[in-house]
C-alpha atoms as a PDB file:
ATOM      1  CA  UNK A   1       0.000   0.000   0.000  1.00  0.00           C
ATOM      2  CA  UNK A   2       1.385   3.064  -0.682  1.00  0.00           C
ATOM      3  CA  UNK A   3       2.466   5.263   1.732  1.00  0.00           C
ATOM      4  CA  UNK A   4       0.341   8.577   1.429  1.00  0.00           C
ATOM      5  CA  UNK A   5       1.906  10.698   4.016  1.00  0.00           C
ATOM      6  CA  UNK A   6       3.438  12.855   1.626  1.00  0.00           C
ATOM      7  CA  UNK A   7       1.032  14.794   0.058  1.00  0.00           C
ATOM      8  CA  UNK A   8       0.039  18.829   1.295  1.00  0.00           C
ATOM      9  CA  UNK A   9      -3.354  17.243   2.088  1.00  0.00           C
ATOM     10  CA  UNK A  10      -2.128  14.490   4.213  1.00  0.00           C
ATOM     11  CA  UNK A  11       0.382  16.867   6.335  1.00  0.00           C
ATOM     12  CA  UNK A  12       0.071  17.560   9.645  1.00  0.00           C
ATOM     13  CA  UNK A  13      -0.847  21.359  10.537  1.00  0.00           C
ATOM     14  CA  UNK A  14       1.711  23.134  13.152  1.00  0.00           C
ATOM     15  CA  UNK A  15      -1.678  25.556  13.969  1.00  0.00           C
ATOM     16  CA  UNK A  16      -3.732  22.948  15.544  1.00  0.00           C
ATOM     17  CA  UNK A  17      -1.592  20.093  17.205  1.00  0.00           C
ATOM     18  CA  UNK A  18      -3.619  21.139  20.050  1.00  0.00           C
ATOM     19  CA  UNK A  19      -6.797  21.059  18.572  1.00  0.00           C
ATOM     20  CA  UNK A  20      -8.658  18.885  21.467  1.00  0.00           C
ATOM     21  CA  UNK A  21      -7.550  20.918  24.290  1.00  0.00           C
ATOM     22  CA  UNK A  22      -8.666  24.355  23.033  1.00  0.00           C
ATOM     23  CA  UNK A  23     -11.717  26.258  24.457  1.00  0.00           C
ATOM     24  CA  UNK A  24     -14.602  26.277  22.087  1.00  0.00           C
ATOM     25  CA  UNK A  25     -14.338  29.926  21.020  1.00  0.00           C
ATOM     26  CA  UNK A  26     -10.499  29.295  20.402  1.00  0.00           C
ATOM     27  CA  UNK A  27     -11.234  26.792  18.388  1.00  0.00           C
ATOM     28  CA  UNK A  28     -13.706  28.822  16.050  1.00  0.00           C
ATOM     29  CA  UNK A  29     -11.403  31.659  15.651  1.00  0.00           C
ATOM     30  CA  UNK A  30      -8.822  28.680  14.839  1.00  0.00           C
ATOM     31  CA  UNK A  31     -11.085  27.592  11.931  1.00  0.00           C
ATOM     32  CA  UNK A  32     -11.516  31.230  11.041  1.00  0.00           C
ATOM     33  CA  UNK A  33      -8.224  31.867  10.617  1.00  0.00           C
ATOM     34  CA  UNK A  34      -7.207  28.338   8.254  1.00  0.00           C
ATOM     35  CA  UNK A  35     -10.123  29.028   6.466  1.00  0.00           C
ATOM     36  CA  UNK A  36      -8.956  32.490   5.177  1.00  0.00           C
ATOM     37  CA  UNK A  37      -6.739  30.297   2.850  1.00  0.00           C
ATOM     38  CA  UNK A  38      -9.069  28.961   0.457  1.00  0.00           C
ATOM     39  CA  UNK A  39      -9.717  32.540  -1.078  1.00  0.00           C
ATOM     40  CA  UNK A  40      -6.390  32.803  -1.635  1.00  0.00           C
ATOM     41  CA  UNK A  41      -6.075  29.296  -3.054  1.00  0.00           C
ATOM     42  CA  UNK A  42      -8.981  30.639  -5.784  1.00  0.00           C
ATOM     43  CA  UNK A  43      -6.953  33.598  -6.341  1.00  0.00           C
ATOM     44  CA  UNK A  44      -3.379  32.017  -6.625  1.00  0.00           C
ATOM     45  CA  UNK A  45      -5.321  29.712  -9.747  1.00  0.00           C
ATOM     46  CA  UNK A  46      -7.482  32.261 -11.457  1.00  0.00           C
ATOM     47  CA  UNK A  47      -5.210  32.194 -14.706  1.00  0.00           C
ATOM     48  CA  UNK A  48      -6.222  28.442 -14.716  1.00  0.00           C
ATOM     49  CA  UNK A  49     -10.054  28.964 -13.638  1.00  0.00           C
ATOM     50  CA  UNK A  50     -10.672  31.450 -16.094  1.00  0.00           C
ATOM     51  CA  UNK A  51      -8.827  28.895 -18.774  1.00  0.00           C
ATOM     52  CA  UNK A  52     -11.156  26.157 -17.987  1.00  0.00           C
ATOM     53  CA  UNK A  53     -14.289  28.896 -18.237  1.00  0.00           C
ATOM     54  CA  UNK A  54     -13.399  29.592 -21.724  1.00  0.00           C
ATOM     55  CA  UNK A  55     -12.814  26.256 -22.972  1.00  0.00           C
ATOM     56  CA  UNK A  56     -15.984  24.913 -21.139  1.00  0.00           C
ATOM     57  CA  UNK A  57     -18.139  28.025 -22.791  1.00  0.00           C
ATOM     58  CA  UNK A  58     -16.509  27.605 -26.188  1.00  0.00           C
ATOM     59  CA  UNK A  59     -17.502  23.390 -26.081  1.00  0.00           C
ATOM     60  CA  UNK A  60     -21.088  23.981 -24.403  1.00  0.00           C
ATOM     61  CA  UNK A  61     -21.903  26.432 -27.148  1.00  0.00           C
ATOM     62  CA  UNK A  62     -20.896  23.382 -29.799  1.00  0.00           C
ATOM     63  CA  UNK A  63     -23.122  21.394 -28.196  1.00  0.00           C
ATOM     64  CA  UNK A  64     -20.580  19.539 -25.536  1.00  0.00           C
ATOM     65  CA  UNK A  65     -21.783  18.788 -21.997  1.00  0.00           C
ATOM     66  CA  UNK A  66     -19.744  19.652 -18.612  1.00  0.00           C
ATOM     67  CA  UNK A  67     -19.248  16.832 -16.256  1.00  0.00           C
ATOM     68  CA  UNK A  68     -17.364  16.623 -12.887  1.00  0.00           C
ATOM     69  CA  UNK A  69     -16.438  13.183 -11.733  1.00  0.00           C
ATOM     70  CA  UNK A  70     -15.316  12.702  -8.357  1.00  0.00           C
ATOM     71  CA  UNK A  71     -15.791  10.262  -5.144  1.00  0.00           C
ATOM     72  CA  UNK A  72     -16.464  11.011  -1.720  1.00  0.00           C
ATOM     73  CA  UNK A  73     -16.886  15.006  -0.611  1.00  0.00           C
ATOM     74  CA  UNK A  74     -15.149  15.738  -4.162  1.00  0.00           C
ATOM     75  CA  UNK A  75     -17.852  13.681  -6.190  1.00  0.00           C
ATOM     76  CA  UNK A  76     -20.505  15.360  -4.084  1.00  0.00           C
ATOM     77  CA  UNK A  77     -19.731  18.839  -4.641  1.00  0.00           C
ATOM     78  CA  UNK A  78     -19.324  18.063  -8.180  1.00  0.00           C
ATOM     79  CA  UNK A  79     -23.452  17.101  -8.135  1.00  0.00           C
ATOM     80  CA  UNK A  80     -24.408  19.522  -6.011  1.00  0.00           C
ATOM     81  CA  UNK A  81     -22.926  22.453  -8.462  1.00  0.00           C
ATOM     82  CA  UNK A  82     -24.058  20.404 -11.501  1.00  0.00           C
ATOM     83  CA  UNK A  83     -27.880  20.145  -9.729  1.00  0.00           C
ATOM     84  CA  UNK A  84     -27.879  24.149  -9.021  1.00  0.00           C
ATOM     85  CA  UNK A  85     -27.572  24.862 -12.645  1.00  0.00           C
ATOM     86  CA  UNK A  86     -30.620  24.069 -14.020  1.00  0.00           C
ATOM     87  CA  UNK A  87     -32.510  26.749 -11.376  1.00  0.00           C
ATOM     88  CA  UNK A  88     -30.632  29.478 -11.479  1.00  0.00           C
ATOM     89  CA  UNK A  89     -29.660  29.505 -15.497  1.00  0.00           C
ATOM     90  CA  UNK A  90     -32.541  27.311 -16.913  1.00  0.00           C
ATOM     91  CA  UNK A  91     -30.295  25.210 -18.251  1.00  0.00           C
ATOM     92  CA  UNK A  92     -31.068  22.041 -19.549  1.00  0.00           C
ATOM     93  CA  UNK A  93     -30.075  19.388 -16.252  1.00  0.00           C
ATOM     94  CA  UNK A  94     -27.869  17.089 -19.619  1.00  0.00           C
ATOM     95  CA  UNK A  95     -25.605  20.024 -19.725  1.00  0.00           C
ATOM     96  CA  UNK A  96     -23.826  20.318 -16.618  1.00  0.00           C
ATOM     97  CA  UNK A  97     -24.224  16.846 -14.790  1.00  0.00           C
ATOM     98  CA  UNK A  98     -22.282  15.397 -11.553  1.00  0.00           C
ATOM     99  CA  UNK A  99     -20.653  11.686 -11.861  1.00  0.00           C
ATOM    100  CA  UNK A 100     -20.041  10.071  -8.487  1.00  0.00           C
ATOM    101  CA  UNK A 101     -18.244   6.969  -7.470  1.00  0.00           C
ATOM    102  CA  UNK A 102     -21.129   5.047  -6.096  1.00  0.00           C
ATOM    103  CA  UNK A 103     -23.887   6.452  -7.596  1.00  0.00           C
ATOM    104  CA  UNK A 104     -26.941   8.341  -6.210  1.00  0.00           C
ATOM    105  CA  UNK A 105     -26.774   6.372  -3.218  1.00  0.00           C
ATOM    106  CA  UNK A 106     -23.127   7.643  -2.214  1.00  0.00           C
ATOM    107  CA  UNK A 107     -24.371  11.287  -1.627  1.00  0.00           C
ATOM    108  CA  UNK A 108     -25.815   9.967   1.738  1.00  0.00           C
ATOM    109  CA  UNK A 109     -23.904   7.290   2.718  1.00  0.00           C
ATOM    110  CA  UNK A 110     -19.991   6.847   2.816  1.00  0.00           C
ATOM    111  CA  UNK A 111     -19.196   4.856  -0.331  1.00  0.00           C
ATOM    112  CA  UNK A 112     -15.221   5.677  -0.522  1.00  0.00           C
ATOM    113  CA  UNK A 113     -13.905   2.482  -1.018  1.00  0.00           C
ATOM    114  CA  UNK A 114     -15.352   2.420  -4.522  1.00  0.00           C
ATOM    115  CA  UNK A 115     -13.156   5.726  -5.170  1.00  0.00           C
ATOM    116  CA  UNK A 116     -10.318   2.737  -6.005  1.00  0.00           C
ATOM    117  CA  UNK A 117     -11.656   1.437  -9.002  1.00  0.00           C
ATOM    118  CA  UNK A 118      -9.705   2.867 -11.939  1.00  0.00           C
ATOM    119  CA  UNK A 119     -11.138   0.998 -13.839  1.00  0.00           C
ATOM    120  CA  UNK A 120     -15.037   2.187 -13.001  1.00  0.00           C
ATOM    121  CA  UNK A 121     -13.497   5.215 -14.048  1.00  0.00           C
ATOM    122  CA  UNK A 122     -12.878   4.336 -17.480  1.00  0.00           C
ATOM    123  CA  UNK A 123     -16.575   2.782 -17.707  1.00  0.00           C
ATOM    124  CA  UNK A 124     -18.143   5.572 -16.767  1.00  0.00           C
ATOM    125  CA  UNK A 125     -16.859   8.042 -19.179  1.00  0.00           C
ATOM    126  CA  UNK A 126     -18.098   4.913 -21.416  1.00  0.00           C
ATOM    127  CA  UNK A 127     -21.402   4.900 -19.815  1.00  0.00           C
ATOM    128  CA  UNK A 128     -21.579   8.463 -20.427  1.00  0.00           C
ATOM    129  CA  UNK A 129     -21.002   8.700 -23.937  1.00  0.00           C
ATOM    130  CA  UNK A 130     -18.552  11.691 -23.482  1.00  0.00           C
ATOM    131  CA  UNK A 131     -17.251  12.675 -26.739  1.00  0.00           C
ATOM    132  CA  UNK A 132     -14.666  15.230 -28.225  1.00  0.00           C
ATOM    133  CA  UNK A 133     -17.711  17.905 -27.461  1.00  0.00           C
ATOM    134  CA  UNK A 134     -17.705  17.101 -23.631  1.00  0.00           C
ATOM    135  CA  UNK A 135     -15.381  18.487 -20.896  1.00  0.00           C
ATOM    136  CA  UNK A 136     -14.693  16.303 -18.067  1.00  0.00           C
ATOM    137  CA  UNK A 137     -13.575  17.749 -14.967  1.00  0.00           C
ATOM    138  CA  UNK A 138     -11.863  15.147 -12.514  1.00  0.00           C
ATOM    139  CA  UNK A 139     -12.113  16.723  -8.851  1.00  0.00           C
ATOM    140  CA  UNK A 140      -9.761  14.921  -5.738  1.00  0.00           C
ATOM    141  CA  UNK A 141      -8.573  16.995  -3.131  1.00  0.00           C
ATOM    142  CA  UNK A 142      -5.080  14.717  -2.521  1.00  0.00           C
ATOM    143  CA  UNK A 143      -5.230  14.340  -6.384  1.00  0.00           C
ATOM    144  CA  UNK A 144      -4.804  10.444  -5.946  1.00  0.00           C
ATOM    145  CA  UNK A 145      -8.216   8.661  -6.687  1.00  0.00           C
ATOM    146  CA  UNK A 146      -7.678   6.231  -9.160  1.00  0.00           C
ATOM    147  CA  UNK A 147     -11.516   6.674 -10.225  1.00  0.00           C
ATOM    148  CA  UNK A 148     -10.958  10.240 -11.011  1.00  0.00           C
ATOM    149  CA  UNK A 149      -7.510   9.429 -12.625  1.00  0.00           C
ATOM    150  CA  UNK A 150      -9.402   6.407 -14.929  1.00  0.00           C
ATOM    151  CA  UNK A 151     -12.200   8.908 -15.857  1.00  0.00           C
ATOM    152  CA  UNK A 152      -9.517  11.564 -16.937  1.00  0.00           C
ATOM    153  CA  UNK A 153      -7.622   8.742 -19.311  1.00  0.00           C
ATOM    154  CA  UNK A 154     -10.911   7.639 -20.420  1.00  0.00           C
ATOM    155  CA  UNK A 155     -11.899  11.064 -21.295  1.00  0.00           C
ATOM    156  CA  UNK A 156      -8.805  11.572 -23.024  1.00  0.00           C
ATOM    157  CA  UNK A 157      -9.114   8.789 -25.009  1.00  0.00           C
ATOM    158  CA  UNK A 158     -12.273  10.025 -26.136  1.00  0.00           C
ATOM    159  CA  UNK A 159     -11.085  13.090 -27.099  1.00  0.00           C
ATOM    160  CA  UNK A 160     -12.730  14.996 -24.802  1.00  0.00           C
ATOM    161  CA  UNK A 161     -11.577  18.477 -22.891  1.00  0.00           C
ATOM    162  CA  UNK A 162      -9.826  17.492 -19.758  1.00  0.00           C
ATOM    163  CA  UNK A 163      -9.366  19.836 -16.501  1.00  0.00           C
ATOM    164  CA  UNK A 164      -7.937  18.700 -13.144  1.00  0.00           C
ATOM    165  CA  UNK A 165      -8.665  20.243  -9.659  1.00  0.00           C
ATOM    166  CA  UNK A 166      -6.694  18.916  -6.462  1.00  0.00           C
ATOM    167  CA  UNK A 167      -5.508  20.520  -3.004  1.00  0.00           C
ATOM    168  CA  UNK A 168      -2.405  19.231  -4.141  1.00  0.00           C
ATOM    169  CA  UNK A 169       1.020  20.778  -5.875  1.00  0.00           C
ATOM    170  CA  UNK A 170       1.907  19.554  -9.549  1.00  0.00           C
ATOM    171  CA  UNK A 171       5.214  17.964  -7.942  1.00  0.00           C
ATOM    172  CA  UNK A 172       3.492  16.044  -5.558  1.00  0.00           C
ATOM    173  CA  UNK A 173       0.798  14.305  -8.350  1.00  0.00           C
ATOM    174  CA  UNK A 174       1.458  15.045 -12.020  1.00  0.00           C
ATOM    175  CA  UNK A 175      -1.513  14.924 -14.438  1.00  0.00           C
ATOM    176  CA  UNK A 176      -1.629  15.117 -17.932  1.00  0.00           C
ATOM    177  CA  UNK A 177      -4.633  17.313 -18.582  1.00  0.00           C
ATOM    178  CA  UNK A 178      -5.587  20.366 -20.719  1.00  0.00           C
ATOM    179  CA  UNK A 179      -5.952  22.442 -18.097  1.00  0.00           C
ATOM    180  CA  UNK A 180      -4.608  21.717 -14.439  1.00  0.00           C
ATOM    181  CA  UNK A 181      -6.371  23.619 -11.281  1.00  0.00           C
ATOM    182  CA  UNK A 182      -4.375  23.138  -8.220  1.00  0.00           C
ATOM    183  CA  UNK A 183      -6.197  24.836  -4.845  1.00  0.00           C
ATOM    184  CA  UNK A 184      -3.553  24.681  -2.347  1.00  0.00           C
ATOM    185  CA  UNK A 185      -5.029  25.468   0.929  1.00  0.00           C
ATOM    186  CA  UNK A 186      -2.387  23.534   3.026  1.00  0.00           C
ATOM    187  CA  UNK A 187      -2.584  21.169   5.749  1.00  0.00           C
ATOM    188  CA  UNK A 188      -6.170  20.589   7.129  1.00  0.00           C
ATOM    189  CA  UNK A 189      -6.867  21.383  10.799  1.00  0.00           C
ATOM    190  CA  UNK A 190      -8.171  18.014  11.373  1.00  0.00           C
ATOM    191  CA  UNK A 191      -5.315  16.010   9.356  1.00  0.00           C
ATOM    192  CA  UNK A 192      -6.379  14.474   6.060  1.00  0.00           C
ATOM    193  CA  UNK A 193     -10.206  15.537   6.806  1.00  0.00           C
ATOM    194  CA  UNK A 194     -10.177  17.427   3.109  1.00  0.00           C
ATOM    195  CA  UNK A 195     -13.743  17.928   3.695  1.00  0.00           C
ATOM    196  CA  UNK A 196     -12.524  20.977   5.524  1.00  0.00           C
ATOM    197  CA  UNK A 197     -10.461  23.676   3.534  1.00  0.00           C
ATOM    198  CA  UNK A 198     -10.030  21.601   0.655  1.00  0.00           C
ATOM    199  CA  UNK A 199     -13.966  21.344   0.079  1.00  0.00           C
ATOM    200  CA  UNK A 200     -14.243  24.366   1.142  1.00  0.00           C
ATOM    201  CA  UNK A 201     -11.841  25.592  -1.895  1.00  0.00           C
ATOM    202  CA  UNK A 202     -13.241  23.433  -4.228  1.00  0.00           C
ATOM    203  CA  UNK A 203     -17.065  24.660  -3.975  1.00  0.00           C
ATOM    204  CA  UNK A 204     -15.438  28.109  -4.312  1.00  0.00           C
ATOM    205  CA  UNK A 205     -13.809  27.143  -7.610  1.00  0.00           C
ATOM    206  CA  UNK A 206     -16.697  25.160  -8.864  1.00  0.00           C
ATOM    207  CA  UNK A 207     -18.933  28.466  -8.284  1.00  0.00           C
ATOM    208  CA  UNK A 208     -16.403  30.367 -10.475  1.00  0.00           C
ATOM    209  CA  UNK A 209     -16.361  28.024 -13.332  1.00  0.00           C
ATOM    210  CA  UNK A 210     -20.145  27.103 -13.277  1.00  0.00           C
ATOM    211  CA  UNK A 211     -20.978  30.810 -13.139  1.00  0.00           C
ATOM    212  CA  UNK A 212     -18.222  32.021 -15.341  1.00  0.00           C
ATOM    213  CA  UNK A 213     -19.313  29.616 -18.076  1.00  0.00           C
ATOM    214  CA  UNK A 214     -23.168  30.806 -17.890  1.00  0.00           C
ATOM    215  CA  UNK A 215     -22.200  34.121 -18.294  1.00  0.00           C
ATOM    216  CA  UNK A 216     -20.407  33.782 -20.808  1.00  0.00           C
ATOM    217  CA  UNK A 217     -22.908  31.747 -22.338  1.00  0.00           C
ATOM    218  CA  UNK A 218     -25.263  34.790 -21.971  1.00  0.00           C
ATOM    219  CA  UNK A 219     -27.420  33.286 -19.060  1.00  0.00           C
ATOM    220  CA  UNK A 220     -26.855  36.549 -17.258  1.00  0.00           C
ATOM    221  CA  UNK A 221     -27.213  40.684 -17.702  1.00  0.00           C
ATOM    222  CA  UNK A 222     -25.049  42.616 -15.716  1.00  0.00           C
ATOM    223  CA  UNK A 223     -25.328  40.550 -12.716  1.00  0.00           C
ATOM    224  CA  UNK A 224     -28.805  39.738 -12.978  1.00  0.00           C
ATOM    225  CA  UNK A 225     -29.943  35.751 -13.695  1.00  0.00           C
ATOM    226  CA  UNK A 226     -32.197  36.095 -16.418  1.00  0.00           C
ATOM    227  CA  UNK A 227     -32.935  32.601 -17.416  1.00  0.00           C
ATOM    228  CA  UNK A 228     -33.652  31.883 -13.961  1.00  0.00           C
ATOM    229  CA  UNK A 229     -36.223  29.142 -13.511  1.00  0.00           C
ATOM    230  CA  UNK A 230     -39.751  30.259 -12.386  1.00  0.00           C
ATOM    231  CA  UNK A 231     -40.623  27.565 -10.454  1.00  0.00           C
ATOM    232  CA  UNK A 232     -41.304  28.192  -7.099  1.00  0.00           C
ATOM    233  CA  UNK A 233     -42.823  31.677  -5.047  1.00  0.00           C
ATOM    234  CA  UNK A 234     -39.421  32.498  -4.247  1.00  0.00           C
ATOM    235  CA  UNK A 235     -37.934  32.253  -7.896  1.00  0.00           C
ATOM    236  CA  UNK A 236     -41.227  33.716  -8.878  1.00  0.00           C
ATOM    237  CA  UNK A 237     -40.576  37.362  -6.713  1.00  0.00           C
ATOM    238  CA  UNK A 238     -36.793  37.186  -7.951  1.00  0.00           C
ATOM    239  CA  UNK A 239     -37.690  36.852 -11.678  1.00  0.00           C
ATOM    240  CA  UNK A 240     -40.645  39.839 -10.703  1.00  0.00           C
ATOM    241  CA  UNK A 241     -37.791  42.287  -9.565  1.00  0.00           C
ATOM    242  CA  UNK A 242     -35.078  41.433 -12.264  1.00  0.00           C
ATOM    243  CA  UNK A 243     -38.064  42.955 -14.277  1.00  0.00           C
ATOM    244  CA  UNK A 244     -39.137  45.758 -12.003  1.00  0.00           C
ATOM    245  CA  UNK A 245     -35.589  46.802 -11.957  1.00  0.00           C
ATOM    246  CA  UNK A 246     -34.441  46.632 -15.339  1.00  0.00           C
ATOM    247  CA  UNK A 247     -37.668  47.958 -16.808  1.00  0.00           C
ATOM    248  CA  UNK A 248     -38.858  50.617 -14.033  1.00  0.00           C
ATOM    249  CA  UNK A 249     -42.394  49.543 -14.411  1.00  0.00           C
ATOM    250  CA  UNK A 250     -44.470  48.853 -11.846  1.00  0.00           C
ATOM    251  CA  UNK A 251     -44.804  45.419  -9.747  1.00  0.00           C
ATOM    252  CA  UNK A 252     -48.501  44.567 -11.730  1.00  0.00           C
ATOM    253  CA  UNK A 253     -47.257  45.373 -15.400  1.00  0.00           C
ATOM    254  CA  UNK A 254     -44.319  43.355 -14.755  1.00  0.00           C
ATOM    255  CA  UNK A 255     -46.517  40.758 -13.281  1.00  0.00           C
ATOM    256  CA  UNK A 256     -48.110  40.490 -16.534  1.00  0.00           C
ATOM    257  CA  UNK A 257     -45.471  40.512 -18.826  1.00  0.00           C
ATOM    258  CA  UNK A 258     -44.034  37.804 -16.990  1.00  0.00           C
ATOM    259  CA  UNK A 259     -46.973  35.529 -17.439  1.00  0.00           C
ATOM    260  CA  UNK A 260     -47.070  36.609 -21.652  1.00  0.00           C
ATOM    261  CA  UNK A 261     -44.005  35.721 -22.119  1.00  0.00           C
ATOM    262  CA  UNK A 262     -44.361  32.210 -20.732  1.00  0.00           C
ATOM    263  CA  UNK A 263     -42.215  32.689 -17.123  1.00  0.00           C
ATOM    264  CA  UNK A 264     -39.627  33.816 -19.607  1.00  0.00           C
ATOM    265  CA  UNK A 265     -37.475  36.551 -17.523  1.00  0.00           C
ATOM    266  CA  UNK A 266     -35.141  37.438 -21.639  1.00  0.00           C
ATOM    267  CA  UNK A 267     -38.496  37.514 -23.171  1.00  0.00           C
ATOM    268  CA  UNK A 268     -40.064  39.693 -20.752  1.00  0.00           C
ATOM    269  CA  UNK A 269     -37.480  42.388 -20.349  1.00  0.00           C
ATOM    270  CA  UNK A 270     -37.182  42.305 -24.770  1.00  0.00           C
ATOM    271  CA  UNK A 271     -41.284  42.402 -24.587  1.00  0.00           C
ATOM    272  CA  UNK A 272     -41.044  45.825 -22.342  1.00  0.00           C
ATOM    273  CA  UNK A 273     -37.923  47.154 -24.496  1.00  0.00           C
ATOM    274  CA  UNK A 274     -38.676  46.712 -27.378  1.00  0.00           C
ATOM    275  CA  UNK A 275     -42.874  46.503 -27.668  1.00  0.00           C
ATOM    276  CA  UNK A 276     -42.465  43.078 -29.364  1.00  0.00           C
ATOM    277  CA  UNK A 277     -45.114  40.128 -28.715  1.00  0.00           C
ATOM    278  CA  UNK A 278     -43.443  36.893 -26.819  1.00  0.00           C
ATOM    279  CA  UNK A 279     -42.807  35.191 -30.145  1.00  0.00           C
ATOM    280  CA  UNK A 280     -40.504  37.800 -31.696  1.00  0.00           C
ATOM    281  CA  UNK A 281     -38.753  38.029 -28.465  1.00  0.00           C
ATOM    282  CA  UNK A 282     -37.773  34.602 -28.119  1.00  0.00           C
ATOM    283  CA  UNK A 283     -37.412  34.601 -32.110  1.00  0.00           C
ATOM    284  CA  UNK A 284     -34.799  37.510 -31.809  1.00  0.00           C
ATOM    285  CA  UNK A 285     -33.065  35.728 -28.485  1.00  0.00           C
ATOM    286  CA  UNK A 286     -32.955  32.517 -30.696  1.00  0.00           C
ATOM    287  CA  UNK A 287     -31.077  33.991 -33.465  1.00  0.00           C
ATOM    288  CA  UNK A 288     -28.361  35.256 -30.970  1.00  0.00           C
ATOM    289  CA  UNK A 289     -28.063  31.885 -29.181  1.00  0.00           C
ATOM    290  CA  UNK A 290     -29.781  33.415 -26.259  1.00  0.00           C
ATOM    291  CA  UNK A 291     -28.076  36.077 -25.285  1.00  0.00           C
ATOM    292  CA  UNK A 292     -29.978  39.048 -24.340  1.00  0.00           C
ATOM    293  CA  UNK A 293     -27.706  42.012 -25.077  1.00  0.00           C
ATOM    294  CA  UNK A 294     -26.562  40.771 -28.395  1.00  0.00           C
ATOM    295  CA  UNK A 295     -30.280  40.200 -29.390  1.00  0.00           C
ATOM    296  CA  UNK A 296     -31.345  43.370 -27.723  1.00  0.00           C
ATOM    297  CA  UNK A 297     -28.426  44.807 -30.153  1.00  0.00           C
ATOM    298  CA  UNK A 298     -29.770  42.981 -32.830  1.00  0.00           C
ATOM    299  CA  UNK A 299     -33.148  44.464 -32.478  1.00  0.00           C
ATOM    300  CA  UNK A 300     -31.408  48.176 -32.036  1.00  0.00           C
ATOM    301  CA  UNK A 301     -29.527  47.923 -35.555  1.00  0.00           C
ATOM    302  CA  UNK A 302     -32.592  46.443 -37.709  1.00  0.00           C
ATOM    303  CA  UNK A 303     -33.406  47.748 -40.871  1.00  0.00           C
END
């Protein structure tokens, strides 16, 4: 078996050899302070991050899907970022999907011996159908899981976009990917627990490149979500004050062009800039792959 000790996430962390003994609120402000490192982990890789937004945004727009593959709290954040997609950008739940060693049943219930199957690895990217469209993003904070690593070759073999993420340095695990995200966060307070600053960093990263890729997929205006999903009261007032906002009309017109234009939030605000019916709208947004300023420019330079 090999010996493990090695690696930054492994490491023992000189800040909390006395972890057990501290006082409560010590021990708080002791988390605090560790914690502070994963934004700086984010920032140390943003050359990378914004690398793997472009290249996901370019093969999404060609029709590729994103997937994350990982096992354990890895796999898990990868299908909780994947599942948040389809609410806040109304994006369809095929394009960004989570792959976890162990399947549906492993997001509840410890499943990380199956993270040692290299060869599941390979199957699933199989399984999958991932093709030279896809990206496949293989998440392990110590950068070691041999299901991540067989997903990665698989991928590759397939010809599909490739990006690594581990807590890890490039000296301490080498993989050949197209792009290589390395969040190093150092030692964990509780040693080898990565479910603490290295999960921590990971969601953080996984927010940039989810987010980054639907805006550049034109999924948002300024900062606004306009293909948010309607679906629920709460989604419902948020879509209502995108609308109020951006259009200055009051809370019952916008009420109403919310309803014409289907629960559409790009339709709506085209509707009350342009005085087009719902079908235009979406017929302008459609010829500009959805984006609303370009089709809102579109509409602007018409003959």
């Amino acid at each position: 078996m090999e010996n493990r000790g090695h690696l930054l996430t492994e490491q023992i962390n000189p800040q909390s050899l006395t972890l057990d003994e501290l006082g409560t609120v010590e021990l708080v402000e002791l988390f605090n302070r560790e914690d502070g490192q994963t934004v700086a982990a984010c920032s140390e890789a943003k050359e990378q991050l914004a690398e793997a937004i472009d290249r996901t945004a370019i093969a999404l727009q060609n029709g590729g899907r994103l997937f994350y593959v990982g096992a354990g709290t890895s796999g898990r954040l990868g299908v909780l970022d994947a599942a948040e997609c389809p609410p806040t950008f109304c994006s369809d739940p095929q394009m960004v999907q989570g792959i976890l060693a162990g399947g549906e049943g492993a997001l509840v219930r410890s499943s990380e011996g199956l993270e040692d199957r290299f060869e599941d690895g390979v199957q699933v990217v199989e399984q999958y159908q991932v093709t030279s469209k896809d990206v496949v993003v293989g998440i392990t904070a110590g950068g070691t899981t041999p299901y991540v690593q067989g997903a990665l070759q698989g991928a590759k073999e397939r010809g599909a976009t490739t990006i690594f993420m581990a807590c890890v340095p490039v000296e301490q695990v080498s993989v050949a990917v197209d792009v290589d995200i390395r969040l190093l966060v150092g030692p964990e307070v509780l040693a080898g627990s990565t479910r603490l600053k290295a999960g921590t960093a990971t969601k953080m990263a996984l927010n940039i490149l989810s987010t980054g890729v639907m805006v550049r997929l034109g999924k948002v205006y300024g900062n606004r979500m306009v293909d948010v999903a309607v679906t629920n009261t709460k989604l419902r007032d948020r879509a209502l004050r995108i609308l109020e906002d951006l259009t200055q009309l009051g809370r019952s017109q916008c009420e109403q062009l919310l309803d014409e234009s289907g629960q559409r939030v790009k339709v709506a605000l085209l509707m009350a800039w342009t005085s087009v019916d719902a079908e235009m709208a979406q017929e302008y947004l459609d010829r500009n792959q959805g984006n609303l300023r370009s089709a809102l420019a579109t509409f602007s330079t018409r003959e």
